[in-house]
C-alpha atoms as a PDB file:
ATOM      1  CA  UNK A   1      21.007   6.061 -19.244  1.00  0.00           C
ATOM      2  CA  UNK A   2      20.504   5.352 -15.772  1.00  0.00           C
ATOM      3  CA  UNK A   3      18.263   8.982 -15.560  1.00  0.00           C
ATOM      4  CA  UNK A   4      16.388   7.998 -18.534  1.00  0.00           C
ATOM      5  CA  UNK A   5      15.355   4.890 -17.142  1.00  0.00           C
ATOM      6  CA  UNK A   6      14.161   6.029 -13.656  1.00  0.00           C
ATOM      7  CA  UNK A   7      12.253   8.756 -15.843  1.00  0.00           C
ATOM      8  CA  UNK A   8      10.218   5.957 -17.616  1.00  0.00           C
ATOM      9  CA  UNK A   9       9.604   4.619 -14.552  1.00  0.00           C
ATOM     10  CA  UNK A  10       7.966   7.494 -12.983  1.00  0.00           C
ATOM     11  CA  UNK A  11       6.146   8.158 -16.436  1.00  0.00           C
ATOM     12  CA  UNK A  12       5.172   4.503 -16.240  1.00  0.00           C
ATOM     13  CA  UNK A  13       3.359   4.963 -12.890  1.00  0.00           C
ATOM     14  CA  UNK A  14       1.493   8.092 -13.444  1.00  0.00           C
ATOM     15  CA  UNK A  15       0.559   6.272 -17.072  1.00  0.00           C
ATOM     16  CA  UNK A  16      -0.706   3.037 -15.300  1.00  0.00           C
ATOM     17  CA  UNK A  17      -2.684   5.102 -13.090  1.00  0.00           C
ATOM     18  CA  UNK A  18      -5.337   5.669 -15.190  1.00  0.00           C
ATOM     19  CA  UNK A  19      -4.627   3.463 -18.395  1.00  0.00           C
ATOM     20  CA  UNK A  20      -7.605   1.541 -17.508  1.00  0.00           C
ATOM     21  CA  UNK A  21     -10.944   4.173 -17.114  1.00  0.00           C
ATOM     22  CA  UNK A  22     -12.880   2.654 -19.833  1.00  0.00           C
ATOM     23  CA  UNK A  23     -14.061  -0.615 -17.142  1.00  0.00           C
ATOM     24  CA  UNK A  24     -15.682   1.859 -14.183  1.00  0.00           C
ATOM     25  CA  UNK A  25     -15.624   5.087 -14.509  1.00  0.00           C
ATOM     26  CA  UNK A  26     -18.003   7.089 -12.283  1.00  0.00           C
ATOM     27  CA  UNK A  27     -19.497  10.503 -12.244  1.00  0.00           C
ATOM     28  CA  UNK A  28     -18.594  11.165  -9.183  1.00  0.00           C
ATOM     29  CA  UNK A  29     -16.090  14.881  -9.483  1.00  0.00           C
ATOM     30  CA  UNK A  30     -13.972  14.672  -6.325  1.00  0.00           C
ATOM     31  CA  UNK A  31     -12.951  18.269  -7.055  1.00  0.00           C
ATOM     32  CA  UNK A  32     -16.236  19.739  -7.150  1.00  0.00           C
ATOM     33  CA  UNK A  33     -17.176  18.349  -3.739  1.00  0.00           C
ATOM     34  CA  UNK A  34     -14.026  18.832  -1.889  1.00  0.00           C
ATOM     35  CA  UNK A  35     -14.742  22.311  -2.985  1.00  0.00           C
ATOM     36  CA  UNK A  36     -17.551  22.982  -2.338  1.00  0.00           C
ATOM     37  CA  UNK A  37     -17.661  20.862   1.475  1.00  0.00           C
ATOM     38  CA  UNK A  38     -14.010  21.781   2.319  1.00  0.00           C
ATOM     39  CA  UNK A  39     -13.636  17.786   3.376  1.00  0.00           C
ATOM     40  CA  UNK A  40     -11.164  15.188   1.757  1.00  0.00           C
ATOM     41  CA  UNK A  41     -12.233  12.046   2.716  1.00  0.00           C
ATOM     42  CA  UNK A  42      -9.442  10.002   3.242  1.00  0.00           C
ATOM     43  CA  UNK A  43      -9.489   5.480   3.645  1.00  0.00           C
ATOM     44  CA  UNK A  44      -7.735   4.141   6.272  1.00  0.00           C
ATOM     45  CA  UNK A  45      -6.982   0.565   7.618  1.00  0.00           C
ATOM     46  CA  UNK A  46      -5.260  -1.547   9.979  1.00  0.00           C
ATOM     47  CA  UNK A  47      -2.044  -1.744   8.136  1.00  0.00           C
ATOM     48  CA  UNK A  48       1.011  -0.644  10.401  1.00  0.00           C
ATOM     49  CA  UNK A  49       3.352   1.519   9.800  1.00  0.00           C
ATOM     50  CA  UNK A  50       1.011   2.913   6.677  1.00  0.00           C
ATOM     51  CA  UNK A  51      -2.001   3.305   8.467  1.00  0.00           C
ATOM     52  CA  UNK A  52      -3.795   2.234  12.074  1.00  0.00           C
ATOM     53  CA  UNK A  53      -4.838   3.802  14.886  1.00  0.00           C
ATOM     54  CA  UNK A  54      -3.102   4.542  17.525  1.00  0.00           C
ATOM     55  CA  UNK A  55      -3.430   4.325  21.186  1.00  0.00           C
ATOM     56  CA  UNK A  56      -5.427   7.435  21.608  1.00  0.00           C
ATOM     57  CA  UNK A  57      -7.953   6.786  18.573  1.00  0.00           C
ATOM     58  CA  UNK A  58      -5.671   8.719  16.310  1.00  0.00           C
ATOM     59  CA  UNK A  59      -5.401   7.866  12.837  1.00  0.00           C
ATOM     60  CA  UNK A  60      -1.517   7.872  11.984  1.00  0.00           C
ATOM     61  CA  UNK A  61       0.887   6.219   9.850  1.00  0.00           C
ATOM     62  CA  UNK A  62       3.585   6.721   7.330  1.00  0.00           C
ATOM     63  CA  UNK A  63       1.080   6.982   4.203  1.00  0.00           C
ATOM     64  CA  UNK A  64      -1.468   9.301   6.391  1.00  0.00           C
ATOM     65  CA  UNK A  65       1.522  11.558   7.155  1.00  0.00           C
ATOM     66  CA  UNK A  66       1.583  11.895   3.599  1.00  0.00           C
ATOM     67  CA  UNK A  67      -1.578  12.814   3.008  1.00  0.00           C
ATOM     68  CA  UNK A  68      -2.198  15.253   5.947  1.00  0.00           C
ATOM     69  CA  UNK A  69       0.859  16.966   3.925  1.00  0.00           C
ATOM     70  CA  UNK A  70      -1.413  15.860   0.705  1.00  0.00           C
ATOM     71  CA  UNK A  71      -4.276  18.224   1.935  1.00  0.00           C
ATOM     72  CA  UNK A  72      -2.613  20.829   3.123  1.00  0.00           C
ATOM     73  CA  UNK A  73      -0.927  20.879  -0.568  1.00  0.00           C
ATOM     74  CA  UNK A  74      -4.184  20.692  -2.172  1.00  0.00           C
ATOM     75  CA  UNK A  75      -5.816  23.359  -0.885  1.00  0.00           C
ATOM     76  CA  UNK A  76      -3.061  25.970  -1.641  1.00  0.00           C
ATOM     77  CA  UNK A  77      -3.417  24.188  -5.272  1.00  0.00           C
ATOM     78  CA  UNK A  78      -7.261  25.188  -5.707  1.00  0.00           C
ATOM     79  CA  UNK A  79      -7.040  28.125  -3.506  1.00  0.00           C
ATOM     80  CA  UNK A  80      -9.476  26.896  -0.247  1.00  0.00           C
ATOM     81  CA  UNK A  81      -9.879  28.738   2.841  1.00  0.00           C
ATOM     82  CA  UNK A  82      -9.604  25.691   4.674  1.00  0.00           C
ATOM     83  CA  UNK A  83      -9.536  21.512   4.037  1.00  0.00           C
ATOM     84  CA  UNK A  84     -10.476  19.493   6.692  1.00  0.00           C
ATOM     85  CA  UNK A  85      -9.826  15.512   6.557  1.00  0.00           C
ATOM     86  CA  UNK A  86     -12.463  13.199   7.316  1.00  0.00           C
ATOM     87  CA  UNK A  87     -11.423   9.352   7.916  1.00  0.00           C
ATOM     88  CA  UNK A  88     -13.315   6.484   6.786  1.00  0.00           C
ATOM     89  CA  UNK A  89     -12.252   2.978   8.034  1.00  0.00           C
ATOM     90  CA  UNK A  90     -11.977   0.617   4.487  1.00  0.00           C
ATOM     91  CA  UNK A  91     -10.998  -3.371   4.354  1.00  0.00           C
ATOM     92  CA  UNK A  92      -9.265  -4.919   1.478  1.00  0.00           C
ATOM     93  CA  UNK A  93     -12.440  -6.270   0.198  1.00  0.00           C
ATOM     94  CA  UNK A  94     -14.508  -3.089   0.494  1.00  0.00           C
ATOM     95  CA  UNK A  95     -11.877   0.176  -0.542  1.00  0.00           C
ATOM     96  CA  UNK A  96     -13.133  -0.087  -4.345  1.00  0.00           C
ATOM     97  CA  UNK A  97     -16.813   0.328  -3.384  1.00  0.00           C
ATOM     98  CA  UNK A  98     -16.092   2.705  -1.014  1.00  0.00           C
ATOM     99  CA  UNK A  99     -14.562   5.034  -3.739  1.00  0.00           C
ATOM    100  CA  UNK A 100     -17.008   3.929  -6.522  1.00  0.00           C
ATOM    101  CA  UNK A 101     -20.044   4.993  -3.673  1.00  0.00           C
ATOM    102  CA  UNK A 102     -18.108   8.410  -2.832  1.00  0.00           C
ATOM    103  CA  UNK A 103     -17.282   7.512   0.600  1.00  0.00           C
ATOM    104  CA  UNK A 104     -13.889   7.767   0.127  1.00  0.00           C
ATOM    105  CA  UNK A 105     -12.414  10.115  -2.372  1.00  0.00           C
ATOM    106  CA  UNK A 106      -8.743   8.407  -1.967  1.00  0.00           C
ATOM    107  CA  UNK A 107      -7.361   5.627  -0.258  1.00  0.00           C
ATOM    108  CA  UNK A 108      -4.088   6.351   1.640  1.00  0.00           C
ATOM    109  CA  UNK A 109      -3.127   2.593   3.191  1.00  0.00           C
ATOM    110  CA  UNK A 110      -0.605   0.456   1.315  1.00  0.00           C
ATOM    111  CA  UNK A 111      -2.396  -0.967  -1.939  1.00  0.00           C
ATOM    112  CA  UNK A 112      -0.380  -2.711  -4.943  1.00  0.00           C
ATOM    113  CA  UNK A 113      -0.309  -1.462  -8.123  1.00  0.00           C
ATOM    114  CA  UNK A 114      -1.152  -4.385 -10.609  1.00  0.00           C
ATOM    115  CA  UNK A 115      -2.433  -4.664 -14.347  1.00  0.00           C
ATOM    116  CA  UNK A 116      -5.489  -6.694 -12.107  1.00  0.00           C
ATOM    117  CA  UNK A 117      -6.236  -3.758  -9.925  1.00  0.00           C
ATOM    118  CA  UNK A 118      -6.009  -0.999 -12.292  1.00  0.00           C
ATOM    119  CA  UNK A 119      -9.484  -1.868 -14.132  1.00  0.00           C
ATOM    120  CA  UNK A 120     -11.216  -0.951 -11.064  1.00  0.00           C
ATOM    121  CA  UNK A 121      -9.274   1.768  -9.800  1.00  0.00           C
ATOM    122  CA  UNK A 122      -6.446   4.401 -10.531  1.00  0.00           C
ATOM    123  CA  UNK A 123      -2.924   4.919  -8.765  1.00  0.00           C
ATOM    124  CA  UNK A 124      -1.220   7.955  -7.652  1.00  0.00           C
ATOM    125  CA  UNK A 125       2.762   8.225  -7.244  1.00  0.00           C
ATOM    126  CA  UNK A 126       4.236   5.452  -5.085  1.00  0.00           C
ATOM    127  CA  UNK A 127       5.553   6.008  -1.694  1.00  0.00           C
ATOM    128  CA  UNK A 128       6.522   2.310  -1.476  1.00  0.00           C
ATOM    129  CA  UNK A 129       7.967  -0.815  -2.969  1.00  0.00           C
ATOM    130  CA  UNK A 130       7.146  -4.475  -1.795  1.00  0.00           C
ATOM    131  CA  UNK A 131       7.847  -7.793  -3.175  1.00  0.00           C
ATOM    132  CA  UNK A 132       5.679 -10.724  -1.460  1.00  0.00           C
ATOM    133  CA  UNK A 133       6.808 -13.471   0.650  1.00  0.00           C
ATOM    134  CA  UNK A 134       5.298 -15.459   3.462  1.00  0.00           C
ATOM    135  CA  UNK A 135       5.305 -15.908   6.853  1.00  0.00           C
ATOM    136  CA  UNK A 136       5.723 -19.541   8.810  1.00  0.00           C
ATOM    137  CA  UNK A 137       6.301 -20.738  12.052  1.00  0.00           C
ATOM    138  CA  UNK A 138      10.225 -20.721  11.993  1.00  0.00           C
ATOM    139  CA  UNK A 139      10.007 -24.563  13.427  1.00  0.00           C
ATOM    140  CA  UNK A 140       8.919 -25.936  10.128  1.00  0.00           C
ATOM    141  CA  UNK A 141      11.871 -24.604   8.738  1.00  0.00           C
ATOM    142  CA  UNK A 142      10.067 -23.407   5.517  1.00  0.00           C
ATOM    143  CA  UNK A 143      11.748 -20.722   3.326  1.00  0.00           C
ATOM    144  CA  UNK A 144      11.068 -21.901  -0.191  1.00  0.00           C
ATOM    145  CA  UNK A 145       7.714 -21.805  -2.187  1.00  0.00           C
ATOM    146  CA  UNK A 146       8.140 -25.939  -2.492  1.00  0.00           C
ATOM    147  CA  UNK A 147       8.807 -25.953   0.933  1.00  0.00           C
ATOM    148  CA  UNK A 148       4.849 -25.268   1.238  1.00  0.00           C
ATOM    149  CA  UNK A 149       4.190 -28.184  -1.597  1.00  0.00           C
ATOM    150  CA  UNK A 150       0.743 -29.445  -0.704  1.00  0.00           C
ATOM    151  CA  UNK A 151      -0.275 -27.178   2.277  1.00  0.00           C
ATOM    152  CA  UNK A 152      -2.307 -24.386   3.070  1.00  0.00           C
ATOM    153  CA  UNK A 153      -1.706 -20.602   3.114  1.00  0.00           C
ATOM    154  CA  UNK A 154      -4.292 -17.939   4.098  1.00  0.00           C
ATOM    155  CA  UNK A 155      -4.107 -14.877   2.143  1.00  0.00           C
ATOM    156  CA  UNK A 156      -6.645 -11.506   2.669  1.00  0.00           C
ATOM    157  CA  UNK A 157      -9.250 -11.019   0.685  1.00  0.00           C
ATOM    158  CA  UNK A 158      -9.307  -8.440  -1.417  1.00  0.00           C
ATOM    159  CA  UNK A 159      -6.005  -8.662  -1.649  1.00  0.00           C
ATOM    160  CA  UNK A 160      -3.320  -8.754  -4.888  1.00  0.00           C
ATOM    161  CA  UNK A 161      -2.141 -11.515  -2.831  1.00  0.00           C
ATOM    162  CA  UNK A 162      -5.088 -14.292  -4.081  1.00  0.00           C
ATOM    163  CA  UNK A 163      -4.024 -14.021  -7.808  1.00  0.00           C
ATOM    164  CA  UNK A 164      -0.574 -14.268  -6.983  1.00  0.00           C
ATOM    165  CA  UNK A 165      -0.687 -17.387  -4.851  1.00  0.00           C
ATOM    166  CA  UNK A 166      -3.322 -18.658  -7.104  1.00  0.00           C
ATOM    167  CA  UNK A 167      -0.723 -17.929 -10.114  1.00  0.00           C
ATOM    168  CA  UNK A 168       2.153 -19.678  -8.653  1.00  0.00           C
ATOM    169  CA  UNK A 169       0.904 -22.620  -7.503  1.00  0.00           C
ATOM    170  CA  UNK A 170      -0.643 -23.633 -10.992  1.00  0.00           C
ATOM    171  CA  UNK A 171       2.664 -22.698 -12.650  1.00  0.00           C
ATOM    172  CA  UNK A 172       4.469 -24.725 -10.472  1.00  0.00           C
ATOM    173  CA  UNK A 173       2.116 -27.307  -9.759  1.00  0.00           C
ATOM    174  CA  UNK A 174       2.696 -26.953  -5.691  1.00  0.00           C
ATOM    175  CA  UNK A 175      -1.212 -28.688  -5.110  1.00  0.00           C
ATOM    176  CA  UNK A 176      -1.308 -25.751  -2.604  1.00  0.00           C
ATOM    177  CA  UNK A 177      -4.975 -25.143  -0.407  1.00  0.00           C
ATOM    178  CA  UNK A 178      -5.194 -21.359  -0.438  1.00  0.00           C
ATOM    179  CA  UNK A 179      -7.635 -20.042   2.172  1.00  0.00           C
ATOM    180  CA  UNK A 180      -8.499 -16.903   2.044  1.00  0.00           C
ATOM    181  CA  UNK A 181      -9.971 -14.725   5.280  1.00  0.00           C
ATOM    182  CA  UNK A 182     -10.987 -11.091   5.645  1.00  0.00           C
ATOM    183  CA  UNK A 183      -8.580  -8.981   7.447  1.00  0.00           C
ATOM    184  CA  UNK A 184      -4.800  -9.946   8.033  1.00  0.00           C
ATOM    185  CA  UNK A 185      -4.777 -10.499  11.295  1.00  0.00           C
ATOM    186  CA  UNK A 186      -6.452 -13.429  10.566  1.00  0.00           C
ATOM    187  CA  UNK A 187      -4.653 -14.819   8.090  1.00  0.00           C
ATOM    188  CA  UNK A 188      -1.387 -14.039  10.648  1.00  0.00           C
ATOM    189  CA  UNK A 189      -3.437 -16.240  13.622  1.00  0.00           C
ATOM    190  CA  UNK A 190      -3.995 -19.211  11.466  1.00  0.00           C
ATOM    191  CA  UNK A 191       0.006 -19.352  11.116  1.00  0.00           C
ATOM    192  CA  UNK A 192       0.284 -18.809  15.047  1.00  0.00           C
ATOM    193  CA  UNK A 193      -2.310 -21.370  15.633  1.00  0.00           C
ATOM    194  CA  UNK A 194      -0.616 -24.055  13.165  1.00  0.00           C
ATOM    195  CA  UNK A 195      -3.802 -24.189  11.079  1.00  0.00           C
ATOM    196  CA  UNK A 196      -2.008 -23.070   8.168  1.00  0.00           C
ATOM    197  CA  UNK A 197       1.346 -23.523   6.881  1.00  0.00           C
ATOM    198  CA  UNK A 198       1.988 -19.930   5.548  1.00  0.00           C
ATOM    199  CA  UNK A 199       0.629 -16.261   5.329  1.00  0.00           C
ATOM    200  CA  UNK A 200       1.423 -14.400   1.715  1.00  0.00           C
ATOM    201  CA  UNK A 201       1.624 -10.932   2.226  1.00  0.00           C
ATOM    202  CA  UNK A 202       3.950  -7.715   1.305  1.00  0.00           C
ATOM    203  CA  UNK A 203       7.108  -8.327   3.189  1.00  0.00           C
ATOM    204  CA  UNK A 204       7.164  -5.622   4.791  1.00  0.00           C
ATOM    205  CA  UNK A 205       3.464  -5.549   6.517  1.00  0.00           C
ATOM    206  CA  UNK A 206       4.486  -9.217   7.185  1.00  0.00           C
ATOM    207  CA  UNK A 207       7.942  -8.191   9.240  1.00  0.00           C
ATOM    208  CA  UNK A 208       5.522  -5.466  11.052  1.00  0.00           C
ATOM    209  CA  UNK A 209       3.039  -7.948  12.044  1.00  0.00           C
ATOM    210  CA  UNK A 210       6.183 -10.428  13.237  1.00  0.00           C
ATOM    211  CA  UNK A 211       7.146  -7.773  14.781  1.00  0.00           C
ATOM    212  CA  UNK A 212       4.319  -6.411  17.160  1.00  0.00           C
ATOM    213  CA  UNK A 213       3.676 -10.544  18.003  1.00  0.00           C
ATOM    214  CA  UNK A 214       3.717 -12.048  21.269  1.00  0.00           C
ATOM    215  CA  UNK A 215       6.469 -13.904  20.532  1.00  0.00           C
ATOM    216  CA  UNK A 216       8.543 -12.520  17.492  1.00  0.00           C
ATOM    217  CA  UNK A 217      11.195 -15.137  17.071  1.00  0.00           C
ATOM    218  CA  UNK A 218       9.043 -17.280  16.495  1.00  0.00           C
ATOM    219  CA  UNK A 219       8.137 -16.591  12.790  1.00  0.00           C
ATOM    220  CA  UNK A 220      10.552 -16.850  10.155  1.00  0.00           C
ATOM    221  CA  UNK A 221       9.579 -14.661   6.393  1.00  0.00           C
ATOM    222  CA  UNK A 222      10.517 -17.110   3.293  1.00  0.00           C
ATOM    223  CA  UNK A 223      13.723 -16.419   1.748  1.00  0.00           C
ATOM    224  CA  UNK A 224      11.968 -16.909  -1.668  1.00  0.00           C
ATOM    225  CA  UNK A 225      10.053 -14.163  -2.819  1.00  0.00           C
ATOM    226  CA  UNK A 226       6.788 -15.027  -4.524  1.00  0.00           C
ATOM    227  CA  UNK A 227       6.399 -11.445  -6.786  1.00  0.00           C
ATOM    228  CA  UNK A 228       9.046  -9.306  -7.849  1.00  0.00           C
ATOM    229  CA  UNK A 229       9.824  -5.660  -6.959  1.00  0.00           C
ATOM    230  CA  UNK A 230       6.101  -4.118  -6.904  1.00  0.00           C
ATOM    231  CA  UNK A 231       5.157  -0.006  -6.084  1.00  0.00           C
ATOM    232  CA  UNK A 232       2.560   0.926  -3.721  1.00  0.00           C
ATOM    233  CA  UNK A 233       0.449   3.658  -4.278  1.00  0.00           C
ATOM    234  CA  UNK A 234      -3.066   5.502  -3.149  1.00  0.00           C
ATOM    235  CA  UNK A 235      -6.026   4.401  -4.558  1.00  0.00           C
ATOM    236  CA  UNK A 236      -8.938   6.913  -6.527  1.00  0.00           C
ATOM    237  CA  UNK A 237     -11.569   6.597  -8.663  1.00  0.00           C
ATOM    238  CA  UNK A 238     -11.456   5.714 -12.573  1.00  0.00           C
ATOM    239  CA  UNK A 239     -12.406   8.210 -14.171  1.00  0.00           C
ATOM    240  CA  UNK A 240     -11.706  11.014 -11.702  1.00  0.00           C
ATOM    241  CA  UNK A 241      -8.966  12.456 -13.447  1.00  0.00           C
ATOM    242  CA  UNK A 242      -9.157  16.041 -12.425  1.00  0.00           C
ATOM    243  CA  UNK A 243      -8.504  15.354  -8.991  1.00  0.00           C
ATOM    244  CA  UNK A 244      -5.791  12.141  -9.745  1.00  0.00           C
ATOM    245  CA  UNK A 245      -4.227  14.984 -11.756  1.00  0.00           C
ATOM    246  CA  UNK A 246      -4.439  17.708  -8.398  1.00  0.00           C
ATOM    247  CA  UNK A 247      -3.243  14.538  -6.335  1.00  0.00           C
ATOM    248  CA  UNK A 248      -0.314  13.571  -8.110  1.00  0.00           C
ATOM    249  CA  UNK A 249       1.222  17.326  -8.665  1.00  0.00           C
ATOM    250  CA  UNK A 250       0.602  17.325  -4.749  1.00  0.00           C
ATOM    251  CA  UNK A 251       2.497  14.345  -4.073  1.00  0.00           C
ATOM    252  CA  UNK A 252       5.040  15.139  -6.236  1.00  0.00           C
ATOM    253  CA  UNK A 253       5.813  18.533  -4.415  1.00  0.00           C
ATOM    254  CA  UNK A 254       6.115  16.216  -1.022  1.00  0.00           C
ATOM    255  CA  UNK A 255       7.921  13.379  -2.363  1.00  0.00           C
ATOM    256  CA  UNK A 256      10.747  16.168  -3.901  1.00  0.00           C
ATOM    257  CA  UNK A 257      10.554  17.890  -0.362  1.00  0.00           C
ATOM    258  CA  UNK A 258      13.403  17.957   1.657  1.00  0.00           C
ATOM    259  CA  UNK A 259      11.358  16.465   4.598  1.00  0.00           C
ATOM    260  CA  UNK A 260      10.407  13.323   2.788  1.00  0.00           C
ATOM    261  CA  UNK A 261      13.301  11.159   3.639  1.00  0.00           C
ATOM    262  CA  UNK A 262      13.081  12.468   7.772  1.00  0.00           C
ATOM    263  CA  UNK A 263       8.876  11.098   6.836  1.00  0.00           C
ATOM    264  CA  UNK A 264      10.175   7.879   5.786  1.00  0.00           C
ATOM    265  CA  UNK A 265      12.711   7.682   9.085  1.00  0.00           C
ATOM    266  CA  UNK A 266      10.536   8.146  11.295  1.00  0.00           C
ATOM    267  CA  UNK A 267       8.137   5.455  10.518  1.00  0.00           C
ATOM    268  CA  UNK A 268      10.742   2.498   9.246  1.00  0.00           C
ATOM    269  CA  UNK A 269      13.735   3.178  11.100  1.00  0.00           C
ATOM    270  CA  UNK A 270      12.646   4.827  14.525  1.00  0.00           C
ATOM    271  CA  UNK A 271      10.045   3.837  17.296  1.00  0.00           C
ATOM    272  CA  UNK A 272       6.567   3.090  16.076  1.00  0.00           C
ATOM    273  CA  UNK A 273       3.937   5.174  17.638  1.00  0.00           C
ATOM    274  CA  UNK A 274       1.768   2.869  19.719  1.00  0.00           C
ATOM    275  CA  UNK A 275       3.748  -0.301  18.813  1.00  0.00           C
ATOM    276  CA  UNK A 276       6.775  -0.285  20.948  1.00  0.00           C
ATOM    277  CA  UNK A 277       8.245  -1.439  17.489  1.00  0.00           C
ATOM    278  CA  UNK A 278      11.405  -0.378  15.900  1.00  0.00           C
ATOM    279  CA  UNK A 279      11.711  -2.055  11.889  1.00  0.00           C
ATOM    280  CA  UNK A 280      15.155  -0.409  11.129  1.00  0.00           C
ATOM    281  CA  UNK A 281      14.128  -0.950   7.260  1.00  0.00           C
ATOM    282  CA  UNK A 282      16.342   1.277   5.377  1.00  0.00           C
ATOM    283  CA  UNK A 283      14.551   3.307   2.263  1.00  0.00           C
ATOM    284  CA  UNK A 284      15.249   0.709  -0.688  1.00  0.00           C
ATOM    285  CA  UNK A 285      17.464   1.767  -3.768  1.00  0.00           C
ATOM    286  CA  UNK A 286      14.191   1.563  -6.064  1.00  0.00           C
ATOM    287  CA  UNK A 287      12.305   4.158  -3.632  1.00  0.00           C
ATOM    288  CA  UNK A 288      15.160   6.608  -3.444  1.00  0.00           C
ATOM    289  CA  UNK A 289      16.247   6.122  -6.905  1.00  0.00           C
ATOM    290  CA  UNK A 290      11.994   6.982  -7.834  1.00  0.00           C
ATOM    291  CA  UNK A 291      12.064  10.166  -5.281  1.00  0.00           C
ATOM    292  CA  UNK A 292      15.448  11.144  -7.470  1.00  0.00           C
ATOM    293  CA  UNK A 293      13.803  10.978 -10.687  1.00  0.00           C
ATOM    294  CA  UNK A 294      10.598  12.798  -9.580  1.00  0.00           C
ATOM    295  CA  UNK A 295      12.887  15.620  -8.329  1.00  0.00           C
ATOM    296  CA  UNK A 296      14.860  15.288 -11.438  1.00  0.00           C
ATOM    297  CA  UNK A 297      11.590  15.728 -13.677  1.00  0.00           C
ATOM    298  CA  UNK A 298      10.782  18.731 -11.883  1.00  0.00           C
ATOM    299  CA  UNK A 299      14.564  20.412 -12.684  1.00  0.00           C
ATOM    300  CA  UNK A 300      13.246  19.960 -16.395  1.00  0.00           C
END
């Protein structure tokens, strides 16, 4: 039962990837170019441990170690001499029109996977789960969602994170003054500077960004979850199916490699480059139990 189950899952995912094509596709062919230029061109963001840049200018991070792997996988899949990768800088609010406009042909940074965000892109495997919280000042002593009754919270724009806040606080009537900003950071400094009561984020960029602070201890992440358990996964085009379909037999090779769960170590339970960070975040039952079943699939 319990094999079954984390088979639907997986089937689930690759489903929801594309379920939604009919609202944007574009013409763009992602194969064809890639091709015929040799070049994947790959989104990146500020978004520690996934992706950032690094003291030397170096674009690194847990989900661009996975897609360095990524291209070297898909060129021995469509038989190129050579694929380079070409980063392109995205923000929450601009990654979709980056990929509809052919900037980008995938996103590798740390993006939900929602019913919301599925009409305007498609998903590839997960490499992560979240569930969202928020941050506050740990002197307020907040930790539930009516803790923040009547009070502000910045969210990022462009962000999963503005329907879900929005969501909550009609179901439960919290009169709440969401404000949103554009990158995280800023929604982060609003906390520091007490001009908000809360930050909603995924937990785990939140405990990063605690983390790398001036002064960590003195944020405090809400014992009350405001989402459950939600996947992560790279963004593509709608409608670009050939190469979602090259993508995810790609990742699917990695994420049943015996080097995956070393990948994983290194950027949630060891040093992070550049950060002078350590998160010591264990890989979650719900990501091991989805690498299982993608390595089981394959046995079949």
């Amino acid at each position: 039962m319990r094999r079954s189950l984390l088979l639907g899952w997986c089937s689930l995912l690759v489903m929801m990837s594309g379920g939604e094509a009919a609202y944007a596709e574009t013409s763009i062919d992602s194969l064809e170019r890639i091709e015929a230029t040799g070049v994947l061109r790959v989104g990146y963001g500020e978004t520690a441990p996934f992706s950032y840049l690094d003291n030397h200018g170096n674009v690194v991070g847990y989900s661009i170690d996975i897609c360095q792997r990524l291209a070297k996988q898909l060129q021995v899949q469509l038989g190129l001499p050579s694929l380079d990768i070409e980063y392109v800088y995205r923000t929450p609010s601009n990654r979709v029109q980056l990929l509809n406009s052919g900037d980008i042909d995938i996103e590798c940074n740390a993006s939900t996977n929602t019913p919301e965000r599925r009409q305007s892109a498609q998903f590839a495997l997960s490499h992560f789960f979240v569930s969202v919280h928020y941050v506050a000042l740990k002197e307020n002593g907040f930790n539930t969602l009516e803790d923040l009754a009547g009070r502000s919270v910045s969210v990022a724009r462009g962000t999963v994170n503005v329907s879900q806040i929005n969501q909550v606080n009609r179901e439960r009537q919290l009169n709440l003054s969401v404000v949103p900003v554009e990158t995280l950071q800023e929604a982060f400094d609003l906390v520091t500077d007490g001009r908000v009561a809360a930050f909603a984020m995924d937990d785990i960029l939140l405990s990063t960004m605690m983390a790398e602070s001036e002064h960590p201890d003195a944020y405090a992440l809400s014992e009350e979850a405001i989402t459950s358990t939600e996947p992560l996964g790279f963004l593509m085009r709608l409608g670009d199916d050939a190469f979602a379909a090259e993508v995810n037999k790609a990742l699917e090779h990695i994420y049943t490699s015996p080097e995956m769960p070393l990948l994983y170590e290194r950027w949630f339970q060891q040093p992070i480059p550049g950060k002078d960070i350590t998160l010591n975040v264990p890989m979650s039952t719900v990501l091991a139990e989805h690498f299982i079943a993608l390595r089981e699939s394959k046995v079949d």
